[in-house]
Protein backbone atom coordinates (compact mmCIF):
# COMPACT_ATOMS: atom_id res chain seq x y z
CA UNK A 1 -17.45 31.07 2.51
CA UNK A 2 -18.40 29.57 5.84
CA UNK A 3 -17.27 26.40 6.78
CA UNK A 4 -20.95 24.62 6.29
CA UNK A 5 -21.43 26.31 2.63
CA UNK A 6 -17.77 24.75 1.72
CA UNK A 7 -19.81 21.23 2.16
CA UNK A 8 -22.52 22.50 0.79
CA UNK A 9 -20.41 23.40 -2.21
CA UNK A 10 -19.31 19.92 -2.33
CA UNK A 11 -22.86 18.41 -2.09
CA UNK A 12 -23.42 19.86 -5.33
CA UNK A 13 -20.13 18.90 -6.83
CA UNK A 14 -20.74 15.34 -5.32
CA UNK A 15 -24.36 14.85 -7.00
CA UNK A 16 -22.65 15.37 -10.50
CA UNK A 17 -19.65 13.48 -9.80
CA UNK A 18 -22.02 10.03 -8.79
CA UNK A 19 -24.10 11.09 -12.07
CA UNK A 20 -20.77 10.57 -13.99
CA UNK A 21 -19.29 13.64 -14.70
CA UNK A 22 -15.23 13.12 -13.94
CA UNK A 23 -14.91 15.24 -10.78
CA UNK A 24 -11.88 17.67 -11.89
CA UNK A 25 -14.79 19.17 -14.76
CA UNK A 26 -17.39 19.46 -12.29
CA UNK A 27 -14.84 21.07 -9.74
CA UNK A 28 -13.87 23.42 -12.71
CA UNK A 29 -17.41 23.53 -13.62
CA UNK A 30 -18.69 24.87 -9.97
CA UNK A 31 -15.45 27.16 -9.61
CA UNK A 32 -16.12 28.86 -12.90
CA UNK A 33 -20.03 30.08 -11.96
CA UNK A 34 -19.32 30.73 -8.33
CA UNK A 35 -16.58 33.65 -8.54
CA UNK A 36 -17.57 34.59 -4.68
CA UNK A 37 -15.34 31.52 -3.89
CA UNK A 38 -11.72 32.36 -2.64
CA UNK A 39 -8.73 30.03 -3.02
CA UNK A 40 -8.97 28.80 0.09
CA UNK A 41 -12.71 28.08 -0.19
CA UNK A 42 -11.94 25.98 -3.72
CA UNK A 43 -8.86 24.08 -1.73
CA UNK A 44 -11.51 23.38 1.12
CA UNK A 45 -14.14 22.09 -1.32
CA UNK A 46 -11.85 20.08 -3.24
CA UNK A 47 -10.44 18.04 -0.70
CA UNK A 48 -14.24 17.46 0.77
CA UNK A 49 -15.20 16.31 -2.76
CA UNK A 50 -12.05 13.87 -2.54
CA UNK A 51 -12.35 12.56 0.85
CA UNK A 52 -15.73 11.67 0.28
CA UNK A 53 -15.09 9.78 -2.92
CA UNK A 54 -11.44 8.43 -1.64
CA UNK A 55 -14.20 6.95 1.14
CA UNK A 56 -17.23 6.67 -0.61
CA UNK A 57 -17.95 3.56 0.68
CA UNK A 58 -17.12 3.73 4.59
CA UNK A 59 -19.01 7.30 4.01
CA UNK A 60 -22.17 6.01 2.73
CA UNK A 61 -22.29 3.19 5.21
CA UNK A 62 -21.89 5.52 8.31
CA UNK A 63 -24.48 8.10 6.67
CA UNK A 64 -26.97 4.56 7.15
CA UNK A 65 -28.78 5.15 3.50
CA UNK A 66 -29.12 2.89 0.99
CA UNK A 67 -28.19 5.17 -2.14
CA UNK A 68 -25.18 7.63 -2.41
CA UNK A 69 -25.54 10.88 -2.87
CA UNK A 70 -23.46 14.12 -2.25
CA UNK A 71 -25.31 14.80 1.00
CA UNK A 72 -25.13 10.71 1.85
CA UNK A 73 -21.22 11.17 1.15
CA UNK A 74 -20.71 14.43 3.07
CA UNK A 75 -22.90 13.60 6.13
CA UNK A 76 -20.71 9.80 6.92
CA UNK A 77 -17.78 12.11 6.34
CA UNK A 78 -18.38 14.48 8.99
CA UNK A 79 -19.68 11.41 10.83
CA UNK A 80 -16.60 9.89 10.69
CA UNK A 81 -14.62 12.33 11.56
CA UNK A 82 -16.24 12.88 15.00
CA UNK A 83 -18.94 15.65 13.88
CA UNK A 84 -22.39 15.61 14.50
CA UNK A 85 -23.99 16.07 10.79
CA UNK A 86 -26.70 18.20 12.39
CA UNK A 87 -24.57 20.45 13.27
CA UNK A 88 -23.46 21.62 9.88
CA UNK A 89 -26.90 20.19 7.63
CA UNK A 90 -28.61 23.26 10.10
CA UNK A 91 -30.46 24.95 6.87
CA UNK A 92 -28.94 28.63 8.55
CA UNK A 93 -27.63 30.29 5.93
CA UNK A 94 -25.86 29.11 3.36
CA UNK A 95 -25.53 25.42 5.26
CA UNK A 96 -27.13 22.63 3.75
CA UNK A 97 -30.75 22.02 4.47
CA UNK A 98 -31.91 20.24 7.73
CA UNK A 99 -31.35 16.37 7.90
CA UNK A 100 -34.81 15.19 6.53
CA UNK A 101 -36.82 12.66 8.90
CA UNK A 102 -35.58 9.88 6.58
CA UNK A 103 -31.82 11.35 7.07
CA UNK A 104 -32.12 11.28 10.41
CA UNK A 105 -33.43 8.18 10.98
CA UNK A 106 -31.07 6.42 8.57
CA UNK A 107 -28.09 7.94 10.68
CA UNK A 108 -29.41 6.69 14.18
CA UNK A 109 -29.33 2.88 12.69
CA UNK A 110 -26.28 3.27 10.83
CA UNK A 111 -23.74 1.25 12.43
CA UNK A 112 -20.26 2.23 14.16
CA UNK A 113 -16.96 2.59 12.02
CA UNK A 114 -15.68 -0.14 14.44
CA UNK A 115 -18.66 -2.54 13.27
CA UNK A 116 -18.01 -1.87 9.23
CA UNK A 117 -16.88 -4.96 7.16
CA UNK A 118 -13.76 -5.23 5.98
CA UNK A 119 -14.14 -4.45 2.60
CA UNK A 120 -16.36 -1.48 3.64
CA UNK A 121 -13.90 0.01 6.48
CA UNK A 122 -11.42 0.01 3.94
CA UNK A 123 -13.30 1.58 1.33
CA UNK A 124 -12.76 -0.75 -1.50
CA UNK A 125 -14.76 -3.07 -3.48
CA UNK A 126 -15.35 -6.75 -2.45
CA UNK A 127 -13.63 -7.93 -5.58
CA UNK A 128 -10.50 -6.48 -5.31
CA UNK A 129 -9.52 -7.73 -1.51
CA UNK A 130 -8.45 -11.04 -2.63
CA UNK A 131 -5.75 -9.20 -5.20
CA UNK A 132 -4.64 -6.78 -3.02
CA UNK A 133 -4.38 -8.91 -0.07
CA UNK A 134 -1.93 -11.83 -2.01
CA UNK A 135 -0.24 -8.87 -3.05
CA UNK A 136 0.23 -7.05 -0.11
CA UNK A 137 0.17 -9.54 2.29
CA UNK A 138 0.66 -8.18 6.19
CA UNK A 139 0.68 -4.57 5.07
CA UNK A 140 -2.80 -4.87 3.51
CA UNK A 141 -4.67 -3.00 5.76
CA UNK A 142 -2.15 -0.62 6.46
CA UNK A 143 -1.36 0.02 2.86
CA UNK A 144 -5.26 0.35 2.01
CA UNK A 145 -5.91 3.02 5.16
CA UNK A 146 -3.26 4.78 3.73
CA UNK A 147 -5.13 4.95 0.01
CA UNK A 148 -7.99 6.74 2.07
CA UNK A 149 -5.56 9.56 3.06
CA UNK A 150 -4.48 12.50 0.66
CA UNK A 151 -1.30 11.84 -1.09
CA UNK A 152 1.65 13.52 -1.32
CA UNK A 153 3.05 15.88 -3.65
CA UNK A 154 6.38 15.00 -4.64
CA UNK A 155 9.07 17.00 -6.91
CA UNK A 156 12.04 15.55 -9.29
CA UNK A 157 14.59 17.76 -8.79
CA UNK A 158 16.50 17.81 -12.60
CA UNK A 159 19.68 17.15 -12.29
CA UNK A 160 20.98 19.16 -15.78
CA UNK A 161 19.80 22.38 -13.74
CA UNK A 162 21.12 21.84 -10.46
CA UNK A 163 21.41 19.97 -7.12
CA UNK A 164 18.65 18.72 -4.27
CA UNK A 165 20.07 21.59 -2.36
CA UNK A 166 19.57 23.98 -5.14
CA UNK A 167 16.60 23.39 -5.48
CA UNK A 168 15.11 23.50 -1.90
CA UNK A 169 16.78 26.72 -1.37
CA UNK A 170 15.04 28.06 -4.61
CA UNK A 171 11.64 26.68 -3.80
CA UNK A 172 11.68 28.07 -0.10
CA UNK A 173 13.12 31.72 -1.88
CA UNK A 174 9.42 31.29 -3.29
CA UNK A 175 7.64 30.05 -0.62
CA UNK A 176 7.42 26.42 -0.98
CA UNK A 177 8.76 23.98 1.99
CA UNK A 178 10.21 20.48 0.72
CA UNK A 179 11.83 17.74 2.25
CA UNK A 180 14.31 14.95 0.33
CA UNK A 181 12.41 11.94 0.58
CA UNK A 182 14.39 7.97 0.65
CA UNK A 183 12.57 6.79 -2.19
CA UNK A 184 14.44 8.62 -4.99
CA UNK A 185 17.98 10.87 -4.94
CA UNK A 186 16.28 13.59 -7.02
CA UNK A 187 12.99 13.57 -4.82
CA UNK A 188 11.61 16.11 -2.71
CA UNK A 189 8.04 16.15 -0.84
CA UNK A 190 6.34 19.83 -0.34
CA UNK A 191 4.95 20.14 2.73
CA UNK A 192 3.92 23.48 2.22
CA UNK A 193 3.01 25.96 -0.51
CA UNK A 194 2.16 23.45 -2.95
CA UNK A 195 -0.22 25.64 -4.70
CA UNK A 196 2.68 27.94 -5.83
CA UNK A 197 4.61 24.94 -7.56
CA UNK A 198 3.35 25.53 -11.21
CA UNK A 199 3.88 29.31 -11.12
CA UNK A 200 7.44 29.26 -9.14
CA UNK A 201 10.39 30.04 -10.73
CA UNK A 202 12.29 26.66 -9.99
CA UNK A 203 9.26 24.98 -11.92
CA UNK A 204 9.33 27.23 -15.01
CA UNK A 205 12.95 27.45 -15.70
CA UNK A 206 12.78 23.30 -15.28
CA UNK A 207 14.95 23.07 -12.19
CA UNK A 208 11.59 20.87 -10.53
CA UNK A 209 9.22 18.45 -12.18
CA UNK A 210 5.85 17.15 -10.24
CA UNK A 211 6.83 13.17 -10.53
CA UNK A 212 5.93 10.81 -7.50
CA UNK A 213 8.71 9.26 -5.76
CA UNK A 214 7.47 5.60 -6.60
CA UNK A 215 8.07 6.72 -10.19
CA UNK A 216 11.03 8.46 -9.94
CA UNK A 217 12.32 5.41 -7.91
CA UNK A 218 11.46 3.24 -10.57
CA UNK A 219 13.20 5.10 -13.45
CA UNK A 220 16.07 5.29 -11.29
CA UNK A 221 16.27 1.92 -10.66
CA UNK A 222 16.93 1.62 -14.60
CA UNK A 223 20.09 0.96 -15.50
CA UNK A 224 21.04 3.80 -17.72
CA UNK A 225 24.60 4.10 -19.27
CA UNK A 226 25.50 7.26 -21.54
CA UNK A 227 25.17 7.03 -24.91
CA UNK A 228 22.43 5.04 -25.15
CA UNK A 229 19.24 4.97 -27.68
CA UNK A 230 16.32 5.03 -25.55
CA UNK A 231 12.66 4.69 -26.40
CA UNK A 232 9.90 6.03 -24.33
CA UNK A 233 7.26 3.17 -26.23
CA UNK A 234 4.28 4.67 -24.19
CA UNK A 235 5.11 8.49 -23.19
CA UNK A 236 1.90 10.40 -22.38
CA UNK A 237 2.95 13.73 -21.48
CA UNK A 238 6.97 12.15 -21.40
CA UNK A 239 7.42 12.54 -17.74
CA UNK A 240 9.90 9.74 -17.62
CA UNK A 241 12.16 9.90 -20.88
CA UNK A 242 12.56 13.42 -19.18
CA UNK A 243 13.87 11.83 -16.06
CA UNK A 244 15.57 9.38 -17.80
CA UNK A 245 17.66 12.42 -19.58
CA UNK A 246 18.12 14.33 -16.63
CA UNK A 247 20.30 11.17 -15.19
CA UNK A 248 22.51 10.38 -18.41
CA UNK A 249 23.51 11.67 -21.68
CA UNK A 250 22.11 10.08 -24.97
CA UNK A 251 19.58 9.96 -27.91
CA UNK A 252 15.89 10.26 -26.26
CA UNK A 253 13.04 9.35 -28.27
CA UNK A 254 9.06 9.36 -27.45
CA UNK A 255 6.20 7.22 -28.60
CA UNK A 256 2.30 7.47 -27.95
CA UNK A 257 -0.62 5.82 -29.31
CA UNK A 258 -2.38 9.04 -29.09
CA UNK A 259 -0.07 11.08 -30.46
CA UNK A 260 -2.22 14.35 -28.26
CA UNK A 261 -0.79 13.14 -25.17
CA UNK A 262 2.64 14.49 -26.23
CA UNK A 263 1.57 17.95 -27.23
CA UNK A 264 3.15 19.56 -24.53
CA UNK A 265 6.47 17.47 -24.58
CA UNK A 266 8.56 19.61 -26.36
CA UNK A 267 7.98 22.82 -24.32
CA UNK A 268 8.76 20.76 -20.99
CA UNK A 269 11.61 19.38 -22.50
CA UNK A 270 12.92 22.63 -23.78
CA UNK A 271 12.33 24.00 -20.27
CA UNK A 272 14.52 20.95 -18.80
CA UNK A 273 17.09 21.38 -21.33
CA UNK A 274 17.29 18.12 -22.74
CA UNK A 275 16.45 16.99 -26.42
CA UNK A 276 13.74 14.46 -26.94
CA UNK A 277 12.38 13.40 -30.70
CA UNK A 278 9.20 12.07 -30.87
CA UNK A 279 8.00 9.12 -33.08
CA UNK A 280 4.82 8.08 -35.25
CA UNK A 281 4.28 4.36 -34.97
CA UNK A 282 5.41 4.25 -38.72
CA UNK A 283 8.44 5.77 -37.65
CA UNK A 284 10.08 3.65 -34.97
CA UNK A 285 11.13 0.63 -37.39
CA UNK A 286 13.30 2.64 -38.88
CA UNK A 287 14.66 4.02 -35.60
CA UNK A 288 15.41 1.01 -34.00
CA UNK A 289 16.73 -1.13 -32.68
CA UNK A 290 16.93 0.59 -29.46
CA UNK A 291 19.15 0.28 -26.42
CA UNK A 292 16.09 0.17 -24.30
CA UNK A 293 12.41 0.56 -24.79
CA UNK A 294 10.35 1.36 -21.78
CA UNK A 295 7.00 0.49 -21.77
CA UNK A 296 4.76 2.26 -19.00
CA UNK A 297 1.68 0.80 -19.95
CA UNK A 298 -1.94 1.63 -19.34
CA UNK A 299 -3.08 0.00 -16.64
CA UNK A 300 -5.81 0.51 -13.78
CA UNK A 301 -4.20 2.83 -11.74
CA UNK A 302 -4.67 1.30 -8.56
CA UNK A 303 -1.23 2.49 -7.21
CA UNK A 304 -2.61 5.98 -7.82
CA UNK A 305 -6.03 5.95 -6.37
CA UNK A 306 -5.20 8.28 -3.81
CA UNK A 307 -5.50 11.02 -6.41
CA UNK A 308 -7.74 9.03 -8.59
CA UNK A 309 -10.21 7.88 -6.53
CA UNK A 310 -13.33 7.55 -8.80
CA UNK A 311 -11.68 5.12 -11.03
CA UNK A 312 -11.84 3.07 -7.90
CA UNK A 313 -15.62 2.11 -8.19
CA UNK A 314 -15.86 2.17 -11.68
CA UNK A 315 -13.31 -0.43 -12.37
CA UNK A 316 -14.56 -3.70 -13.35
CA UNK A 317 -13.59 -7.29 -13.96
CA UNK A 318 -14.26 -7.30 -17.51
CA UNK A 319 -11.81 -3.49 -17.63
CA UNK A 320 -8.92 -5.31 -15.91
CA UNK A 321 -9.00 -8.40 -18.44
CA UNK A 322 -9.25 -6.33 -21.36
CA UNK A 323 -6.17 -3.83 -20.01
CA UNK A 324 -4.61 -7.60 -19.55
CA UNK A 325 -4.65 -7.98 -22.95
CA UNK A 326 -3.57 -4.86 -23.93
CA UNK A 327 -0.33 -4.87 -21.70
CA UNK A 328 0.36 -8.09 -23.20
CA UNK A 329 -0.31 -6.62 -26.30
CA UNK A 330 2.44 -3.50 -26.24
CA UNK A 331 5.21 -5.82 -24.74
CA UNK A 332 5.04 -8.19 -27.87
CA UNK A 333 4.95 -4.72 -29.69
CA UNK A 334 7.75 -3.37 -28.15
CA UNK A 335 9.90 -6.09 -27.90
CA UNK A 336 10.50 -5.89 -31.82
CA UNK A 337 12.71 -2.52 -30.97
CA UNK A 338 14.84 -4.15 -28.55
CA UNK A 339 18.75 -4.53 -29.61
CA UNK A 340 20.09 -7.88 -29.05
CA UNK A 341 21.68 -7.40 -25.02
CA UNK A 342 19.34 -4.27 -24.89
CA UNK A 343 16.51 -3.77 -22.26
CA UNK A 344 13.39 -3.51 -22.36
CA UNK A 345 11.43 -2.12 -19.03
CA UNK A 346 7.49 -2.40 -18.38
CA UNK A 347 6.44 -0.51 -15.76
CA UNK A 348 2.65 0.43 -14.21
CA UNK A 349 1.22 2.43 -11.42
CA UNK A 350 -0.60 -0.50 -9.95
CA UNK A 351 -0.95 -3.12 -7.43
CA UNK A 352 -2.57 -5.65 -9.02
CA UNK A 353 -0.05 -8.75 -9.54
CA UNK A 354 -2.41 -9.32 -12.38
CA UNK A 355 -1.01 -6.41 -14.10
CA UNK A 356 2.54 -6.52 -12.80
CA UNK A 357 4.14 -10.18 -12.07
CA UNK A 358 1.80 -12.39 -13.97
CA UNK A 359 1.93 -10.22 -17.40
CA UNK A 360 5.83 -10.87 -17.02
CA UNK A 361 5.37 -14.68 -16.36
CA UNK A 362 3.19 -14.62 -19.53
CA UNK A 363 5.90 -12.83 -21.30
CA UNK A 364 8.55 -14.72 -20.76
CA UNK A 365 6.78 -17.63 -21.89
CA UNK A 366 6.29 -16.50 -24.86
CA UNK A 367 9.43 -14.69 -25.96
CA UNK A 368 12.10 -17.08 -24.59
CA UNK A 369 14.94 -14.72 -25.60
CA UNK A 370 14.21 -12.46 -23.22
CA UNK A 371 15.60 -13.02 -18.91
CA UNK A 372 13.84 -10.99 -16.26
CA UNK A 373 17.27 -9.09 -14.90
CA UNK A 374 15.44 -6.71 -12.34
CA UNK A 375 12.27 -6.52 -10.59
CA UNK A 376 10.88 -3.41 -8.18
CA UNK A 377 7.50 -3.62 -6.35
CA UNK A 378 6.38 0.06 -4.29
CA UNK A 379 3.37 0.38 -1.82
CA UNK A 380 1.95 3.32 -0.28
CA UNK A 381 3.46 2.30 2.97
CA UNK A 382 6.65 3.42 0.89
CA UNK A 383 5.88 6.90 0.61
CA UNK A 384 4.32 7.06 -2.83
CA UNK A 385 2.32 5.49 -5.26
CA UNK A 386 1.99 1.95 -6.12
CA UNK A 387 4.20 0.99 -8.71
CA UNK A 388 6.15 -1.63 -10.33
CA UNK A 389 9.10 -2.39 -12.51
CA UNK A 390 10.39 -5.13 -14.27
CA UNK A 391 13.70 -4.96 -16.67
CA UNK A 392 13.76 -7.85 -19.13
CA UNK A 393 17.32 -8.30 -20.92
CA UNK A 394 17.15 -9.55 -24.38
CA UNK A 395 20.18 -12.27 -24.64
């Protein structure tokens, strides 16, 4: 595929993804009827479709129309990065039709990046600069340019199958180029070859996980000690009671809500080599108490938003309180399964202090047995995700 039918390709994917369809189906939806398309051309088109909705908002603003749309999206994209939108919306080939009169008149009046608001420049919506910027503080703008960049693809290297060193020299064997990042001792970033990860030999013997260094970091930060009972409250697909087991010997369980999320848990902890039980909700009473119980709660995701970027302008107010109360919610939960002197851990992938800091404060006014022993706060200006920890220390 030329270059101009890549965006033309992503045009398309665009207009479904603003009609509400979540953008990895209509990716997987465009790939599957248009075989023609190479890797290369689906990698191309992908990050187009992600760029534009990582910057939906600076992109429609410096397209100079009113409504988004995937050819709104694409043509402030090219705009702002230094291409002249008629040049690829020629209507030769298989480019996208001409700019229409209306296009083109809308892009004349549309003002300069330099002259976007704040808000807009950054790509975020007006309610959430307050948050982010008591949060953040002076890296604010820094940390929210970097949330309109690609993120990185990080690896946990697991430590029951070998070394950092091991592993680079068995993912370059195949292809793929890491470097240790400081975040995490069992983190490694792949600057090249990523696409090879899942099908590499270092991946399917379980010698590499894909975990981002923020949460690696965090579950490292945990103070483990072997032989403990440890309960993964919230698991999803157990990413970190894997990690946790790769750093110390002991009795792993996992919990979800939605029991589905675990399905694949016990094939990616057979390939790690570790031993992980999972748990009904009937069954944990009469597993516990437990040493620790981790709770990674669901949460917006604004940490993440790099990879997630539509749940960016969907989020709302009235989501954020209600995931409030949940949080708040699962830590009186969880707190039940807590051994007196045991630990229990909340952690989320966002940067909201109203998700993080103040759920704790709320916490520990309510369960006054409970002392906050440890508390870890990650940007993107760290290297990976947003991401928070707290480890509260039942007396």
């Amino acid at each position: 595929m030329t270059p101009e039918a890549r965006i033309g390709a992503a045009v398309e994917i665009l207009d479904r993804v603003l009609a509400g369809e979540a953008a990895e189906r209509a990716l997987t939806t465009w790939a599957r009827g248009s075989r023609f398309a190479g890797s290369r051309d689906r990698a191309a088109i992908r990050d187009h479709v992600y760029d534009a909705l990582r910057r939906r908002r600076s992109a429609l603003a410096l397209s100079g129309q009113a409504a988004p749309s995937g050819r709104a999206l694409m043509i402030g994209l090219l705009r702002d990065a230094g291409t002249d939108p008629t040049t690829i919306f020629s209507g030769q080939g298989y480019a996208p039709a001409h700019l229409t009169g209306d296009e083109a008149a809308a892009l004349a009046a549309a003002p300069s990046a330099a002259a976007l608001p704040e808000a807009v420049a950054l790509d975020l919506p007006d309610w959430l600069v307050a948050p982010l910027k008591a949060r953040l503080g002076a890296d604010f703008h820094a940390a929210m340019e970097a949330m309109r960049h690609r993120a990185p693809i990080f690896l946990r290297v697991n430590a029951a199958r070998g070394d950092r060193d091991d592993a680079m020299a068995a993912l370059a064997a195949e292809g793929i180029a890491t470097r240790p990042s400081v975040l995490a001792a069992g983190a490694l970033e792949v600057t090249d070859g990523a696409a090879r990860i899942k099908s590499s030999q270092a991946y399917l013997t379980g010698l590499v996980e894909l975990q981002d260094a923020a949460s690696q970091a965090a579950v490292e930060a945990l103070p483990l000690q072997a032989g403990l009972r440890a309960l993964d409250y919230c698991a999803g697909g157990g990413g970190k009671v894997l990690a946790m087991a790769a750093r110390v010997r002991g009795s792993w369980f996992a919990h979800d809500a939605d029991s589905r999320r675990m399905a694949d848990l016990p094939a990616r902890a057979e390939r790690a080599g570790v031993a992980v039980r999972r748990l009904t909700t009937a069954a944990i009473p009469g597993e516990a108490p437990f040493d620790l119980v981790l709770t990674d709660v669901p949460c917006t995701g604004s940490g993440t938003w790099r990879r997630t970027p539509q749940a960016k302008w969907t989020l709302r107010p009235e989501r954020l309180a209600a995931l409030n109360r949940t949080q708040d919610e699962i830590l009186a939960e969880a707190q039940n399964f807590v051994r007196p002197g045991g630990l229990l851990a909340y952690m989320t992938c966002s940067l909201l202090d109203s998700e993080n800091a103040e759920r704790i404060a709320a916490f520990l006014a309510r369960f006054a047995d409970f002392t906050l022993e440890l508390e870890r706060r990650f940007s993107p200006l760290d290297g990976g995700d947003g991401f928070y920890l707290a480890c509260l220390r039942r007396r």
